[in-house]
N, C-alpha and C. Protein backbone atom coordinates (compact mmCIF):
# COMPACT_ATOMS: atom_id res chain seq x y z
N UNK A 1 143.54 143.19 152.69
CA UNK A 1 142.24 142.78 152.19
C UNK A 1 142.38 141.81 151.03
N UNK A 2 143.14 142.07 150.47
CA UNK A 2 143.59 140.85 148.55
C UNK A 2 144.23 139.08 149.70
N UNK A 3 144.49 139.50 150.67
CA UNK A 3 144.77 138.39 151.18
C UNK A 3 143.42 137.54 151.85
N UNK A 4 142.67 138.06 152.08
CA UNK A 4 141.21 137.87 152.61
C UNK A 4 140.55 136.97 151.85
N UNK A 5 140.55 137.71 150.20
CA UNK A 5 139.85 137.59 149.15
C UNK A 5 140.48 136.45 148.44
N UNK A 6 141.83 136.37 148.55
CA UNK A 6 142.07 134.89 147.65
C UNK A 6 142.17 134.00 148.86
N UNK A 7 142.14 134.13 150.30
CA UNK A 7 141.58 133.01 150.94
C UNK A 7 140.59 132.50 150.70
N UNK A 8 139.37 133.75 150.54
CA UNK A 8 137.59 132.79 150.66
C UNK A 8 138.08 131.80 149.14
N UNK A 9 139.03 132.98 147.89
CA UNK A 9 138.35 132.37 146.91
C UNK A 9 139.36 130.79 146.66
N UNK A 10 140.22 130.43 147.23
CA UNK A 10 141.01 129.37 146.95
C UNK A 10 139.86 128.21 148.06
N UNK A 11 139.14 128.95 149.04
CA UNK A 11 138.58 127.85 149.70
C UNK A 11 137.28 127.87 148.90
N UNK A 12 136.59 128.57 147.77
CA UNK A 12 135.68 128.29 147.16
C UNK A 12 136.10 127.08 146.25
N UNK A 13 137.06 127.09 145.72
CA UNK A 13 137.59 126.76 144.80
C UNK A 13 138.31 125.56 145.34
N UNK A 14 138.16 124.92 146.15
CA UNK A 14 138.92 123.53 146.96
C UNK A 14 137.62 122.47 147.61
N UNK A 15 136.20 123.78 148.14
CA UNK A 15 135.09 123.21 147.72
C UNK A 15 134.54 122.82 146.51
N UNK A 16 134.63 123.52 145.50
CA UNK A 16 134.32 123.05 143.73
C UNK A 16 135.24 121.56 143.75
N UNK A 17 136.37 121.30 143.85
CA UNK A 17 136.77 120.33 143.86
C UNK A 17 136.51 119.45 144.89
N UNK A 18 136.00 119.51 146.07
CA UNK A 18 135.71 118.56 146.51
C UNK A 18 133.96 117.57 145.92
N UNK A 19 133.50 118.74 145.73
CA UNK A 19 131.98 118.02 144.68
C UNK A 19 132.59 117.77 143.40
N UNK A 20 133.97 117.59 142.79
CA UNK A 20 134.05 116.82 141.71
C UNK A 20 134.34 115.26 141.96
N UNK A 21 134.76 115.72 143.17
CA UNK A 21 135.28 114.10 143.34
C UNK A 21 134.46 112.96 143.96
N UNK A 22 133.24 113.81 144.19
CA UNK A 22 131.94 112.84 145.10
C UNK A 22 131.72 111.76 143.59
N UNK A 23 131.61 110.10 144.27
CA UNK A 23 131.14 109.60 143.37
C UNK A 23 130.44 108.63 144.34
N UNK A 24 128.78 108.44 143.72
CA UNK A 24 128.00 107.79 144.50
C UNK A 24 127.75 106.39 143.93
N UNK A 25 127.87 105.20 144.38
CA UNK A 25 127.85 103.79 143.62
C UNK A 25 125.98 103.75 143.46
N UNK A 26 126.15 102.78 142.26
CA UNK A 26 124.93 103.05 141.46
C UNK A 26 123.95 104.19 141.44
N UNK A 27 124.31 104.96 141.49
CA UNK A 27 123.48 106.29 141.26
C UNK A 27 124.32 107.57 140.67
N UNK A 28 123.74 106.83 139.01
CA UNK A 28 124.65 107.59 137.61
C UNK A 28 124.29 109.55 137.88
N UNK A 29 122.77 109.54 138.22
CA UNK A 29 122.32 110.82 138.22
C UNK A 29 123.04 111.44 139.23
N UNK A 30 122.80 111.10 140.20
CA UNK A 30 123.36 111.94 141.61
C UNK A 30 124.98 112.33 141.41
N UNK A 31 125.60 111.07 140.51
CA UNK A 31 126.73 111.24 140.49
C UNK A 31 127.40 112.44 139.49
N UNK A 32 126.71 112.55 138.55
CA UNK A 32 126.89 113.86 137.41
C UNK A 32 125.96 114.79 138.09
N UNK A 33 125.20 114.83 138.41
CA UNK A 33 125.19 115.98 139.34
C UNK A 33 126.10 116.76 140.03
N UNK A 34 126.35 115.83 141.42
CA UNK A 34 127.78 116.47 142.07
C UNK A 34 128.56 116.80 141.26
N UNK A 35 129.31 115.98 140.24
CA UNK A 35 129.97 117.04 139.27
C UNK A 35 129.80 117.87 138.50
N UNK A 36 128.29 118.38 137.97
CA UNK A 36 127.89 119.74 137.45
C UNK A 36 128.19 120.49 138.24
N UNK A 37 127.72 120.48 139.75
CA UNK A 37 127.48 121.19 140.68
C UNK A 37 129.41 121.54 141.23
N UNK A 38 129.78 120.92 141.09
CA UNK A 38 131.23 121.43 141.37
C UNK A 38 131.96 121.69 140.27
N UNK A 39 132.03 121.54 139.51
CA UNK A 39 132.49 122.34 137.94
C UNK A 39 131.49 123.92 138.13
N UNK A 40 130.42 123.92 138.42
CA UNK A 40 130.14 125.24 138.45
C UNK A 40 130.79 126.29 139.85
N UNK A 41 130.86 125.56 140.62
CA UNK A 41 131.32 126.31 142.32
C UNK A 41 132.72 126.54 141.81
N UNK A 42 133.95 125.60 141.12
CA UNK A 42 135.31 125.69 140.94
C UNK A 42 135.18 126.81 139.93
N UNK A 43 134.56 126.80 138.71
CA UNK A 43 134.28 128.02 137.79
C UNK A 43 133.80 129.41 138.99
N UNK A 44 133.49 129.50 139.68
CA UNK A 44 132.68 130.46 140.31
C UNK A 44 134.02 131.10 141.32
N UNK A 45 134.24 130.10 141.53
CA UNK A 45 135.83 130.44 142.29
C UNK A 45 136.88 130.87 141.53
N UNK A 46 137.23 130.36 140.33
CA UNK A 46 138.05 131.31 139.67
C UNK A 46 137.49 132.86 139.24
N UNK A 47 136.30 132.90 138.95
CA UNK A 47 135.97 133.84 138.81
C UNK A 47 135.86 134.93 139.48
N UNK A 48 135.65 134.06 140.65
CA UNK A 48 136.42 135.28 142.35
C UNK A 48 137.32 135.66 142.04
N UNK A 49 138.23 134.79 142.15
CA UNK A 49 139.76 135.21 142.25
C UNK A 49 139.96 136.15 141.49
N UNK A 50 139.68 136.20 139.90
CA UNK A 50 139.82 136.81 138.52
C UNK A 50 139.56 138.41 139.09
N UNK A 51 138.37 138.14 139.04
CA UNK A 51 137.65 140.42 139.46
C UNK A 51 137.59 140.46 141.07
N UNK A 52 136.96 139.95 141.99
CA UNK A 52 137.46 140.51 143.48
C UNK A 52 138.52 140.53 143.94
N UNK A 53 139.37 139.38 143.83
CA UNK A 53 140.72 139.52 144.48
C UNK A 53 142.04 139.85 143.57
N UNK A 54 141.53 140.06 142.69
CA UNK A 54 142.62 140.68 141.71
C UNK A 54 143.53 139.64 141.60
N UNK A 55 143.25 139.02 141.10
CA UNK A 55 144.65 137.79 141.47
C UNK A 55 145.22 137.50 140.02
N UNK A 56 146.85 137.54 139.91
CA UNK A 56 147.21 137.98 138.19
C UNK A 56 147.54 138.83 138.39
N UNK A 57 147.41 140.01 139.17
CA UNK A 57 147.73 141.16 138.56
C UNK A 57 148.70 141.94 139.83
N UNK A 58 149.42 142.40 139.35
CA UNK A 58 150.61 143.37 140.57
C UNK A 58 149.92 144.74 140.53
C-alpha cells in the first residue's frame, strides 16, 4: 500500500510541476496563475507524501 501512495503522490507532484512550467505569451495573468496553481498542487503533493505515504520514515 506505501507503494500505491508515493505513486499517486510523486504523480501529484510531477503534475504541480508541470503547471509551473506553463508559460502563456502575452498573457502576464494567466501566466502567474498557472504558477500559483502549481506551486500549490507540488506543495499539496509533498504534503501527501509527508502524512499518507509516510515517506522519510522506515
Amino acid at each position: 500500500m506505501k507503494i500505491i501512495h508515493s505513486i499517486i503522490g510523486i504523480m501529484i507532484i510531477l503534475f504541480g510541476a508541470l503547471f509551473l512550467n506553463i508559460t502563456v505569451d502575452n498573457e502576464v495573468f494567466r501566466t502567474i496563475m498557472y504558477k500559483v496553481i502549481g506551486g500549490v498542487i507540488l506543495f499539496l503533493g509533498v504534503l501527501y507524501l509527508k502524512n499518507v505515504a509516510k515517506f522519510g520514515k522506515q
